[in-house]
Protein backbone atom coordinates (compact mmCIF):
# COMPACT_ATOMS: atom_id res chain seq x y z
CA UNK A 1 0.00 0.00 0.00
CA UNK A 2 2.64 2.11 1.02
CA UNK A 3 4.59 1.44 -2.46
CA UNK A 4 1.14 2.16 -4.40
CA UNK A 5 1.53 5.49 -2.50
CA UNK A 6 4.67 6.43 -3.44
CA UNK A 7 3.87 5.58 -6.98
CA UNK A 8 1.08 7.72 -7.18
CA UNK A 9 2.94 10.92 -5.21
CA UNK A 10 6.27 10.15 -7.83
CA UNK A 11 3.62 10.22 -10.93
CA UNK A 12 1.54 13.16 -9.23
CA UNK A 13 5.31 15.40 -8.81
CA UNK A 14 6.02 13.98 -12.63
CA UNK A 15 2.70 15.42 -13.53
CA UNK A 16 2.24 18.82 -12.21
CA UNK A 17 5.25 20.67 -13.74
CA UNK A 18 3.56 20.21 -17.12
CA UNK A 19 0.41 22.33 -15.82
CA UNK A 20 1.85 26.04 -15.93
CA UNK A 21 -0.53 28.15 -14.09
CA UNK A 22 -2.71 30.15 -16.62
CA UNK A 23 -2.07 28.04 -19.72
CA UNK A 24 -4.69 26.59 -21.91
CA UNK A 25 -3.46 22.93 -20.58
CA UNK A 26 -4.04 24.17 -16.72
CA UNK A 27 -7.51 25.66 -17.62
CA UNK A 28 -8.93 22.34 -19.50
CA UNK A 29 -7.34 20.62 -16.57
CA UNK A 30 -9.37 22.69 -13.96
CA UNK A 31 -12.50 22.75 -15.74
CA UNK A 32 -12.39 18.41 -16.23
CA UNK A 33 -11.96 18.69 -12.88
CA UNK A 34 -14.26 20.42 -11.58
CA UNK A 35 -17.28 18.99 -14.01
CA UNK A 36 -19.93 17.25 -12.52
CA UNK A 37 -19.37 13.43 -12.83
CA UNK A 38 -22.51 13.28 -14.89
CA UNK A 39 -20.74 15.37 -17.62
CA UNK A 40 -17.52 13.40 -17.53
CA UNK A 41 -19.85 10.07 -18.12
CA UNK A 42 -19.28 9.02 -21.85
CA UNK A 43 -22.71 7.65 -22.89
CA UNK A 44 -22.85 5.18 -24.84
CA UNK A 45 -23.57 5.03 -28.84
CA UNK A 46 -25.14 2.31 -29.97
CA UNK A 47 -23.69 2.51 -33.64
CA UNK A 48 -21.89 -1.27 -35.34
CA UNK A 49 -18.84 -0.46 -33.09
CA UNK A 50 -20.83 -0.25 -30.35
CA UNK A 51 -22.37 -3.34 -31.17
CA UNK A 52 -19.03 -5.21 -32.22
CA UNK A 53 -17.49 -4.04 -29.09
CA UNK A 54 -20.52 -5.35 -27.20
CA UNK A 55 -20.53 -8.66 -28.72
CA UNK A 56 -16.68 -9.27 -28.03
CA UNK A 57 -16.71 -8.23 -24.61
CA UNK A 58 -19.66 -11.13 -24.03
CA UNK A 59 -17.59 -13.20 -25.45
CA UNK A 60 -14.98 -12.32 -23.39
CA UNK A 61 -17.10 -12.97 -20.34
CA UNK A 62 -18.52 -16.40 -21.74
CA UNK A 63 -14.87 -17.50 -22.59
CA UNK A 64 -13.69 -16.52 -18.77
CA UNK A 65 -16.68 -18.18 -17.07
CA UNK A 66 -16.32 -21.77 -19.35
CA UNK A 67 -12.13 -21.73 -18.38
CA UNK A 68 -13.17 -20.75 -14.78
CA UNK A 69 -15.40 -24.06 -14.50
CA UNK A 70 -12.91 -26.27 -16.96
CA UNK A 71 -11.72 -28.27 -13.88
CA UNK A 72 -15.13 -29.11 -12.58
CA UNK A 73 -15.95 -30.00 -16.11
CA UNK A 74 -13.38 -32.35 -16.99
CA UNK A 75 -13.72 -33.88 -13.68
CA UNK A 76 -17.01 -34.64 -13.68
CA UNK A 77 -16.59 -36.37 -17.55
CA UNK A 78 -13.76 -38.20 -16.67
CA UNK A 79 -16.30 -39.28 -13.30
CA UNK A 80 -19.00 -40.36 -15.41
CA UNK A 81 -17.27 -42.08 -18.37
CA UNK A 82 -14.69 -43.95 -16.22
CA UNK A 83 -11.62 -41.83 -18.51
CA UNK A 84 -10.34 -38.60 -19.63
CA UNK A 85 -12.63 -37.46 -22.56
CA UNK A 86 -12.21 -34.04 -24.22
CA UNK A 87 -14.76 -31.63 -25.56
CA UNK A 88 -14.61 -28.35 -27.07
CA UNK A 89 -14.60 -25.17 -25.05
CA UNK A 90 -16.28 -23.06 -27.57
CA UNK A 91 -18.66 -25.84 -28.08
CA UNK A 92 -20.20 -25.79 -24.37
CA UNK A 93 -23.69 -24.37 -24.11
CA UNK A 94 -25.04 -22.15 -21.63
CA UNK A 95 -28.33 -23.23 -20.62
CA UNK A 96 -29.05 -20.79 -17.35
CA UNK A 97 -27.35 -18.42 -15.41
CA UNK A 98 -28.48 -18.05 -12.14
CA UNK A 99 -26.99 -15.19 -8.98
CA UNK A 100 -28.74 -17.26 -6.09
CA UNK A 101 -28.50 -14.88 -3.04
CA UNK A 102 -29.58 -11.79 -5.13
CA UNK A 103 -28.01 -8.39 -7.09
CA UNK A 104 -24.62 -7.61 -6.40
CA UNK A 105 -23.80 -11.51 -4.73
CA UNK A 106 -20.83 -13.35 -5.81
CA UNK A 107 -22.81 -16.48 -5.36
CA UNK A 108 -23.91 -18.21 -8.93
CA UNK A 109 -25.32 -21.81 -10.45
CA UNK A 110 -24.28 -22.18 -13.91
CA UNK A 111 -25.84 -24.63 -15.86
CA UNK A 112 -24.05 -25.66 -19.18
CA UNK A 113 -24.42 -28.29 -21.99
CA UNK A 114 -21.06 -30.57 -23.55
CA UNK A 115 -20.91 -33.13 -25.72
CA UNK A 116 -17.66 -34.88 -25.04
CA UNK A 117 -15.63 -36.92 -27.34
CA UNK A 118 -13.48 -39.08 -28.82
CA UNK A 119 -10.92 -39.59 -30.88
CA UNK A 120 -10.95 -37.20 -34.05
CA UNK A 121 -14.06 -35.74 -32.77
CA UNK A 122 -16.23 -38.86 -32.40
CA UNK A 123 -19.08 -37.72 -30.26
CA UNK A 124 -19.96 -40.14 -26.80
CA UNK A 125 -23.30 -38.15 -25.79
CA UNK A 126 -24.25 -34.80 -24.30
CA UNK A 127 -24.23 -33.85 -20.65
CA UNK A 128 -26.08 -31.15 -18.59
CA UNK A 129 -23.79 -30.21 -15.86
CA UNK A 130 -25.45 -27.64 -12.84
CA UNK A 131 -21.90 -26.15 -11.12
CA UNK A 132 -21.94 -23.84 -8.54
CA UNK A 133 -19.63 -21.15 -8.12
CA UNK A 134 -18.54 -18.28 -5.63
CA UNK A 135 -15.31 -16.85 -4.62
CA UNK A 136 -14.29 -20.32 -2.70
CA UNK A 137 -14.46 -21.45 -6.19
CA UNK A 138 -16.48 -24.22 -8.63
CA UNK A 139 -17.49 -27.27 -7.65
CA UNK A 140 -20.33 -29.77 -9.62
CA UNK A 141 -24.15 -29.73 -8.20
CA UNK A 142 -25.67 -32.04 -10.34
CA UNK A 143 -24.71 -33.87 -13.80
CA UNK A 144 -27.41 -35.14 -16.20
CA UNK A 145 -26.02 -37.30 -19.07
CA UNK A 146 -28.38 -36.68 -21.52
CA UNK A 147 -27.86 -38.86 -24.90
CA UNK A 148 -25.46 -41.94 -25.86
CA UNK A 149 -24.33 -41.68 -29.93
CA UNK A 150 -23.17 -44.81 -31.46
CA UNK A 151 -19.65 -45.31 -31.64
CA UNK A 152 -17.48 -46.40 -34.71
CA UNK A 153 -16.61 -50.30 -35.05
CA UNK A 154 -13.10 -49.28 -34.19
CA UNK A 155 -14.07 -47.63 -30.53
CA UNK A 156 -16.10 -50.98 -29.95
CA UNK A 157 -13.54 -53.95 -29.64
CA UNK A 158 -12.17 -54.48 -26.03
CA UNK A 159 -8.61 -53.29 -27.05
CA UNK A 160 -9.98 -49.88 -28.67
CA UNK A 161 -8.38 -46.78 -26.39
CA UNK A 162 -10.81 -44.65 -25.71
């Protein structure tokens, strides 16, 4: 804290001999400053880049959620079909998002849908997996295995590697 201090006092002494009293850059300064927040707020445009920026930032989010709950994912495959199986990560399907102890909780229940396989992308079936997760961390509520596909001859003999 004390370092973070310092920082900001070295950057702050860095900073002010720029602003000469009574120059243009000293006046903008003092008049940002002295705006009411609501004036400094940028509101937001909803033109395409709006939209684009929008859309990446979601996927942003969805990408940091599914490699948050990874572990609890591969666990609970490799659990259920007795092995390590792999699916996609950009595959997995959110199904419900859920904040259980209300807004502004760090409690959630996230419930996604894989379809694991194997080999070069042989599908084994899709799961429903309910995970729970707060700031302790992830851990698996409930898993549904929803569907079997038929696998190829080669997967079936007793020496096949899954």
């Amino acid at each position: 804290m004390k370092l973070l201090a310092s920082a900001l006092v070295v950057v702050g002494l860095l900073y002010l001999p720029f602003i000469v009293p009574g120059s243009e850059g000293a006046k903008a300064h003092m008049a940002a400053a002295h705006k009411p927040a609501q004036e400094n707020r940028q509101q937001p445009d909803f033109n395409e880049n709006s939209k684009e920026r929008y859309e990446i930032s979601m996927e942003l989010y969805r990408d940091l959620i599914i490699t948050s709950i990874h572990p609890v994912i591969h666990k609970s495959l490799k659990a259920y079909y007795g092995r390590v199986v792999d699916y996609n990560l950009y595959d997995v399907k959110f199904l419900d998002i859920v904040r259980t102890k209300g807004y502004r909780t760090f409690d959630f229940i996230v419930k996604v849908q894989v379809c694991p396989f194997i080999g070069a992308y042989h599908t084994i079936g899709v799961d429903n997996l309910t995970i729970s997760i707060n700031a302790g961390g992830a851990w698996l509520r409930k898993f549904n295995h929803v569907k079997d596909y038929e696998l190829p001859p080669h997967f079936k003999s007793p020496r096949a590697v899954l």
